[in-house]
Protein backbone atom coordinates (compact mmCIF):
# COMPACT_ATOMS: atom_id res chain seq x y z
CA UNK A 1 0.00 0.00 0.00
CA UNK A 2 1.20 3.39 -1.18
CA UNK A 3 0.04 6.65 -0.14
CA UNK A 4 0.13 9.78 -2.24
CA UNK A 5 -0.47 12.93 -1.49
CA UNK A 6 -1.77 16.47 -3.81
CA UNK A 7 -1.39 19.59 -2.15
CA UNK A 8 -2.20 23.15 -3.25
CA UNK A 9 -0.71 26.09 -2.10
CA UNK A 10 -0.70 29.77 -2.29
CA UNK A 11 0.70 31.97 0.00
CA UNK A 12 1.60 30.04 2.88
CA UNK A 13 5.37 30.24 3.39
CA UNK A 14 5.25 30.18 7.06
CA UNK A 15 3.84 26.87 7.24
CA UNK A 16 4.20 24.69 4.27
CA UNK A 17 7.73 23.61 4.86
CA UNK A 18 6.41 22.11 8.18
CA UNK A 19 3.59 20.56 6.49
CA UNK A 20 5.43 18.99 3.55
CA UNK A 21 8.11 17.96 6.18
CA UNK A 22 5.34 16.06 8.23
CA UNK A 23 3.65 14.41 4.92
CA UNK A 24 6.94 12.72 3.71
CA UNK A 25 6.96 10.58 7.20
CA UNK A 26 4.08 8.77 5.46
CA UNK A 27 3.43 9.95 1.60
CA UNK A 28 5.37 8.09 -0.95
CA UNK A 29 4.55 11.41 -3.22
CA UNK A 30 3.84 14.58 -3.21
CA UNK A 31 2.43 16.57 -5.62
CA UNK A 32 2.41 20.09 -5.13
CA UNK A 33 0.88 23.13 -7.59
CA UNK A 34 1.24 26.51 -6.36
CA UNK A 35 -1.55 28.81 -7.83
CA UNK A 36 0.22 32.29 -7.29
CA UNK A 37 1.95 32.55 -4.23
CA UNK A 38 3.92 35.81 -4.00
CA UNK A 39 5.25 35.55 -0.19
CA UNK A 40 8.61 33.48 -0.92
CA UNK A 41 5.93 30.07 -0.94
CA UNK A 42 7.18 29.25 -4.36
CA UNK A 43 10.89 29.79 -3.68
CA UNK A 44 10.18 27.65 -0.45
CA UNK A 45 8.71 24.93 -2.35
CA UNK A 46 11.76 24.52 -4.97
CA UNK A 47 14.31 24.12 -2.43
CA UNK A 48 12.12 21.32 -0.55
CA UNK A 49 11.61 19.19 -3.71
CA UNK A 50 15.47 19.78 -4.76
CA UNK A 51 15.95 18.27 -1.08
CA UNK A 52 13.65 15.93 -1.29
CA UNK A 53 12.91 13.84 -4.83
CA UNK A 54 9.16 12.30 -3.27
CA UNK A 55 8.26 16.20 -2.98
CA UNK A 56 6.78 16.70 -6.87
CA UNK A 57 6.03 20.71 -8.43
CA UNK A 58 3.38 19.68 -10.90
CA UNK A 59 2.67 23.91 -11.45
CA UNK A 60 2.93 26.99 -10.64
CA UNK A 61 0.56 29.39 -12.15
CA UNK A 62 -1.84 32.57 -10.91
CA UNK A 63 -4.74 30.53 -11.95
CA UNK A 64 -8.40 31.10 -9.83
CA UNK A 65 -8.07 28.26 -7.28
CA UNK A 66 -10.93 25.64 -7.33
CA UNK A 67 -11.63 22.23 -5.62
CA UNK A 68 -11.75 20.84 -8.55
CA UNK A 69 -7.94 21.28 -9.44
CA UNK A 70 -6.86 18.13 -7.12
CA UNK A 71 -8.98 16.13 -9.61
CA UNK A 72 -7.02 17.36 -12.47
CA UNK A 73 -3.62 16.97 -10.97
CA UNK A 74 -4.77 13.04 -10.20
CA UNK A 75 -5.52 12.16 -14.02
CA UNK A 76 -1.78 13.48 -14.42
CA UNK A 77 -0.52 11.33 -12.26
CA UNK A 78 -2.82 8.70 -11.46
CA UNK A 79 -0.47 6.27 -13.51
CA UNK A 80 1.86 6.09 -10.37
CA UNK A 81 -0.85 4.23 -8.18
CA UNK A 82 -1.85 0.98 -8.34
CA UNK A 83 -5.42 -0.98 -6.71
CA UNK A 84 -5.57 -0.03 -3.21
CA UNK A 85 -3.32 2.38 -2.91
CA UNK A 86 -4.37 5.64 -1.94
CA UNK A 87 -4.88 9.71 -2.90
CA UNK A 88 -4.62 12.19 -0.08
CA UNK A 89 -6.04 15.70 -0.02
CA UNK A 90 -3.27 17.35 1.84
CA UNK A 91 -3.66 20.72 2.95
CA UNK A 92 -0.62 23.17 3.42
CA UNK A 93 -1.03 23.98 7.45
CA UNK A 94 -2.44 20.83 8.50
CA UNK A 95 -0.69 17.79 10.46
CA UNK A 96 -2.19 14.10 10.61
CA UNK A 97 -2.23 13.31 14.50
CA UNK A 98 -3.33 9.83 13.56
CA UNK A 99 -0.48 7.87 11.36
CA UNK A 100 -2.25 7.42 7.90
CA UNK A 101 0.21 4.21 7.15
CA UNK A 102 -1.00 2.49 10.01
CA UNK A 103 -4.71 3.52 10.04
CA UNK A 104 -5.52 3.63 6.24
CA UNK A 105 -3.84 0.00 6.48
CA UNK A 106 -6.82 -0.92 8.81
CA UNK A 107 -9.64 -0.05 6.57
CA UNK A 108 -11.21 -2.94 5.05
CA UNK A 109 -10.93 -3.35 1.22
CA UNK A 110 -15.10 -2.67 1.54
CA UNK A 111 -14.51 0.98 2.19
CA UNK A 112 -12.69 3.73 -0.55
CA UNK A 113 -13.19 6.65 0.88
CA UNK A 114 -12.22 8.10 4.58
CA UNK A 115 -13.15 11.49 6.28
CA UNK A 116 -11.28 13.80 8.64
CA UNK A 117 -11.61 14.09 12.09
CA UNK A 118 -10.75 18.23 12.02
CA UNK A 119 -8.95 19.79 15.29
CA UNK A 120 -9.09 23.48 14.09
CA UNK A 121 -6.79 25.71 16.11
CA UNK A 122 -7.23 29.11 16.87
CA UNK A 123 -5.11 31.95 17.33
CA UNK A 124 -6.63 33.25 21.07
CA UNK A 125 -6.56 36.16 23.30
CA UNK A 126 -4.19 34.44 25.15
CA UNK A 127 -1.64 33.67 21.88
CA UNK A 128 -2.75 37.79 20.98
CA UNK A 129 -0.96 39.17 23.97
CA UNK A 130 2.07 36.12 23.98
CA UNK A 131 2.12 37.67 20.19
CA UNK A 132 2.48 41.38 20.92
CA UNK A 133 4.86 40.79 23.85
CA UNK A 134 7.85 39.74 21.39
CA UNK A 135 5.98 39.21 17.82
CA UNK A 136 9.96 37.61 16.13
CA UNK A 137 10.24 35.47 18.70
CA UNK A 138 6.67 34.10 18.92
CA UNK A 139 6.61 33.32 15.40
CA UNK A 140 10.08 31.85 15.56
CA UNK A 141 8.31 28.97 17.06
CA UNK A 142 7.36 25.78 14.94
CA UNK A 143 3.40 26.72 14.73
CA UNK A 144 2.55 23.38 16.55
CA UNK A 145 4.18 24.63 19.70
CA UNK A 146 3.07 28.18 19.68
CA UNK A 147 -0.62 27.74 19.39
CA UNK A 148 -2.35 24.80 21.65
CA UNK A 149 -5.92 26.21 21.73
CA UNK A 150 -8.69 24.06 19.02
CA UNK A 151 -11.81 22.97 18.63
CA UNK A 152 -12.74 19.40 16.75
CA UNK A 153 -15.88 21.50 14.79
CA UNK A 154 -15.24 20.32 11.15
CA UNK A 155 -14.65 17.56 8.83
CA UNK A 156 -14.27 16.41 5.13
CA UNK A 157 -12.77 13.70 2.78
CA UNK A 158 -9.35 13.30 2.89
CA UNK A 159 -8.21 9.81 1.27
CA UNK A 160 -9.86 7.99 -1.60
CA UNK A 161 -8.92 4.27 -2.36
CA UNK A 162 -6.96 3.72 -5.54
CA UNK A 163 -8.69 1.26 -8.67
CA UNK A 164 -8.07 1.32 -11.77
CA UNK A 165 -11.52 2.66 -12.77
CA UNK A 166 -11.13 5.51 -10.43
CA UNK A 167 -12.07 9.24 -12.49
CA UNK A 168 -11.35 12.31 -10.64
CA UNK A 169 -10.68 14.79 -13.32
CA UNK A 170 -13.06 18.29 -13.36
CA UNK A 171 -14.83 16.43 -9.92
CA UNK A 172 -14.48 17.83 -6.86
CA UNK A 173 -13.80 13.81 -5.50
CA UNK A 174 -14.28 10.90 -7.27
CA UNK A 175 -17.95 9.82 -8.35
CA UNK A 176 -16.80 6.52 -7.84
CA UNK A 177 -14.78 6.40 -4.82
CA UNK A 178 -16.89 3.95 -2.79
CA UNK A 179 -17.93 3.63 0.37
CA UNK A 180 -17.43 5.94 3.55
CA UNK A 181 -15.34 4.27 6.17
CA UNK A 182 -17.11 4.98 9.62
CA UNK A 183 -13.80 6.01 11.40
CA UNK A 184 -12.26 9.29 11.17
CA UNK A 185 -8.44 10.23 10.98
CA UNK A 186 -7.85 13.28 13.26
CA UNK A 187 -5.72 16.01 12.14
CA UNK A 188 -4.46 19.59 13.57
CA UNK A 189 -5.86 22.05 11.12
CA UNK A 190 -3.98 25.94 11.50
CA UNK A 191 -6.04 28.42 9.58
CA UNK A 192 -4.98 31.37 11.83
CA UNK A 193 -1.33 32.08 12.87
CA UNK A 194 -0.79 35.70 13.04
CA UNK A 195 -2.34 38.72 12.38
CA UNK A 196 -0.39 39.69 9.56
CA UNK A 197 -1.18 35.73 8.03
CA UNK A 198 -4.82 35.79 8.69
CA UNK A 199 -5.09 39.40 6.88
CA UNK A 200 -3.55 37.91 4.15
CA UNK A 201 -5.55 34.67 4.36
CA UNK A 202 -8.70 36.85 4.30
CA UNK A 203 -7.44 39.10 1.43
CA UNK A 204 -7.05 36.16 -1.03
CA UNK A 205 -10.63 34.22 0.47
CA UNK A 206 -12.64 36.93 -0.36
CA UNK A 207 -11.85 37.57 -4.04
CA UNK A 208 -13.66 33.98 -4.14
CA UNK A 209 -17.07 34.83 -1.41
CA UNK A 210 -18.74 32.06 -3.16
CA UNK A 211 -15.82 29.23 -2.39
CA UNK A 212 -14.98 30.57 0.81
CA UNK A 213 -17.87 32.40 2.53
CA UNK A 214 -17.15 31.36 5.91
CA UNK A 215 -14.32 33.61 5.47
CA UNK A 216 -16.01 36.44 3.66
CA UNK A 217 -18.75 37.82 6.12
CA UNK A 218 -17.71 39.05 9.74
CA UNK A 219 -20.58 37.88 11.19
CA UNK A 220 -19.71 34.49 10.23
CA UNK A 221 -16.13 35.04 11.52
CA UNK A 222 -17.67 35.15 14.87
CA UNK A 223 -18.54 32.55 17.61
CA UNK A 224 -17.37 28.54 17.79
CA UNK A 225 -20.43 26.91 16.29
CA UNK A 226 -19.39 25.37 12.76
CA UNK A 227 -20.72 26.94 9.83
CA UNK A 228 -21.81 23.70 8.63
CA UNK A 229 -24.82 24.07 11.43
CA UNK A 230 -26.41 27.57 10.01
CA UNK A 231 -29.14 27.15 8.02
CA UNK A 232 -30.57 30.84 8.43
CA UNK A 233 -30.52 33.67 5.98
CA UNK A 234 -27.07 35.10 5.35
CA UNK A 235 -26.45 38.28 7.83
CA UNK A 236 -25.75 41.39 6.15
CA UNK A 237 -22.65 41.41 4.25
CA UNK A 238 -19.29 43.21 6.05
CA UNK A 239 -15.96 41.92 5.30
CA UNK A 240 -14.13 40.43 8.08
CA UNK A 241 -10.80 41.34 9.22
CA UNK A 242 -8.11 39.44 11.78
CA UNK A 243 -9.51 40.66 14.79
CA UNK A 244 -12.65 38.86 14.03
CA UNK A 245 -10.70 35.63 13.82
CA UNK A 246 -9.25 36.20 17.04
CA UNK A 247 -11.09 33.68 20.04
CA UNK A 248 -11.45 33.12 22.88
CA UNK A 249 -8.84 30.91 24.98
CA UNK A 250 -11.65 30.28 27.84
CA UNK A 251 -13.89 28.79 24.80
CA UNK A 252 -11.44 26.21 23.28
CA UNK A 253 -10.09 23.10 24.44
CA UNK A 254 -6.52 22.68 24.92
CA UNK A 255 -4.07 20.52 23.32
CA UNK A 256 -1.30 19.60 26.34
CA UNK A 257 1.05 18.03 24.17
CA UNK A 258 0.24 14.75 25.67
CA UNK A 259 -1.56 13.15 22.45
CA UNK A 260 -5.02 13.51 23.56
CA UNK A 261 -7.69 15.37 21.78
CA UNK A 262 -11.24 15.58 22.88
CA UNK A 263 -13.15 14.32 19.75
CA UNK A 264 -16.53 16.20 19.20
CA UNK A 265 -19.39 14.27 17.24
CA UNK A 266 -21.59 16.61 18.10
CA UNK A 267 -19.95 19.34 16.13
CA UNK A 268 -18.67 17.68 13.21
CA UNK A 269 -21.05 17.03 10.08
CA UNK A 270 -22.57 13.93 10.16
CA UNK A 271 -21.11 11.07 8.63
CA UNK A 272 -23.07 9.01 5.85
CA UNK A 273 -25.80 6.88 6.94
CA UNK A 274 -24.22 3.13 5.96
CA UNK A 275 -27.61 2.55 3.82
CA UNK A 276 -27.88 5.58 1.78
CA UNK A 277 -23.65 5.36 1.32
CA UNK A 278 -24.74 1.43 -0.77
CA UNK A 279 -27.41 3.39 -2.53
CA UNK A 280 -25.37 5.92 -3.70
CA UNK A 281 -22.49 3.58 -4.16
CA UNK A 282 -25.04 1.59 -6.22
CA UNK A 283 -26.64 5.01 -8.28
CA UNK A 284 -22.91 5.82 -9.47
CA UNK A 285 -22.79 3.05 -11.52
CA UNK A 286 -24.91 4.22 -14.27
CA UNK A 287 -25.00 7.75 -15.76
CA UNK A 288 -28.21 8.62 -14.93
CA UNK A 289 -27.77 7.59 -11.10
CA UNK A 290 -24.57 9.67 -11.11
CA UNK A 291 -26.45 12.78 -12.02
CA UNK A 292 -28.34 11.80 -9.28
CA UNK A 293 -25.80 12.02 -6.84
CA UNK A 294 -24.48 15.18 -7.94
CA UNK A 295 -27.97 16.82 -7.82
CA UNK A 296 -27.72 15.23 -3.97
CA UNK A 297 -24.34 16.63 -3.08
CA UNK A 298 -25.11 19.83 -4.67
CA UNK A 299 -28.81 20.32 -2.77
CA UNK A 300 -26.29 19.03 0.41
CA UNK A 301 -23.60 21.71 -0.38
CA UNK A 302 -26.12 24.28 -0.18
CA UNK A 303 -27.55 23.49 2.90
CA UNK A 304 -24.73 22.17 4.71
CA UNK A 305 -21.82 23.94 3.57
CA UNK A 306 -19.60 20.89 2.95
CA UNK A 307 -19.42 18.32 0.19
């Protein structure tokens, strides 16, 4: 069993050497495609694959980013996998707290397709004033250190089993990728590092308010409850800047450094029903049952906020 990994970056030089670093413990491959990045992120990038041959550039461009581009970079290199291996989505400031070797190697060959358990840390009150006390030597700190203070509010696909029918291209994942394993993998997710890297993060996210809207509106910058949970009307529109991303300590749970992480079902989306997951398993198999499913996951998009 292989693993391989497509990440896409832009802008995220304080953090993707970390990440990339992390991945290679258990990718075979990475692919990487920068869309744009005008921070050093590129520069970054071409020393860590001349370092390190399983770290791939497949692009660099100043194309509009879209889900769909993983699928794209797959059909390019899907030629390197073979029948149960398997595709990561790997984001640039995100670390696997669960070893993907050893738990993708426990999924039975019934299941393709395996979802995130998301720990999404937050850069605090608390992390503010450690921040404005000495801001170089704060952010001299490897990011996993510096900020300790999450929530486990989201989570989404991250792995999709390899076979040789599998089609990814212009899809945001696979129609065919099987069933949904009923296990999570946990990961540390770090959206928000710094005030000057969560203006910039903003910046960039709201050129696109219909891909990233959780990041567009202040209102929806505020408060812990996931955005997957609000079904109300949009609240009138005002941009949101870093100070709305700051939280509060009090509010978060705390990772010790100890390996535990409080796990919260309550606030992730839901996983698949096992029953409808064989029906649409079942639907995909035919054309008209995949338009279907994308009718489904659209309508489910739209309501939920996640695919």
């Amino acid at each position: 069993m292989k693993i391989f990994s497509i990440c896409c970056v832009r802008d995220e030089n304080d953090i993707v050497g970390e990440t990339l670093k992390a991945a290679l413990d258990w990718s075979d491959r990475i692919f990487v495609f920068d869309n744009g990045s005008v921070d050093g992120t590129w520069e970054t990038l071409q020393d860590l694959a001349n370092c390190h041959p399983r770290i791939e550039l497949v692009g660099h461009d100043d194309r509009t980013f879209t889900d769909e581009l993983r699928g794209e970079i797959f059909e390019t290199r899907r030629h390197v996998a073979s029948p149960g291996d398997w595709w990561c989505r790997l984001d640039s400031d995100e670390f696997f707290i669960d070893d993907p070797v050893q738990f993708l190697g426990n999924v039975p060959q019934s299941y393709g397709f395996v979802l995130s358990a998301t720990m999404n840390f937050y850069f605090t009150d608390v992390d503010l004033k450690n921040y404005e006390e000495n801001p170089a030597e704060w952010l001299a700190r490897p990011v996993q250190e510096r900020l300790r203070y999450y929530q486990n509010n989201w989570s989404e696909p991250r792995f999709v089993r390899h076979r040789a029918d599998l089609r990814w291209g212009g899809l945001i994942w696979p129609h065919n990728r099987g069933r949904t394993f009923p296990s999570r993998i946990r990961l540390k997710h770090f959206p928000y590092r710094s005030p000057a890297q969560i203006s910039k993060r903003l910046a960039i996210r709201q050129q696109q308010p219909g891909l990233f809207k959780h990041e567009a509106n202040r209102a929806l910058a505020k408060g812990l409850q996931s955005e997957w949970m609000d079904k109300g009307p949009m609240p009138l529109h005002e941009l949101a800047s870093w100070r709305d991303r700051v939280r509060e300590a009090a509010e978060c749970d705390v990772d010790r450094g100890d390996g535990n992480f409080l796990v919260r079902d309550d606030l992730m989306p839901p996983l698949p029903s096992p029953a409808l997951d064989l029906v649409k398993v079942g639907l995909r198999r035919t054309q008209a049952g995949r338009a279907i499913v994308s009718s489904l996951l659209r309508w489910r998009q739209s309501q939920f906020g996640w695919r």
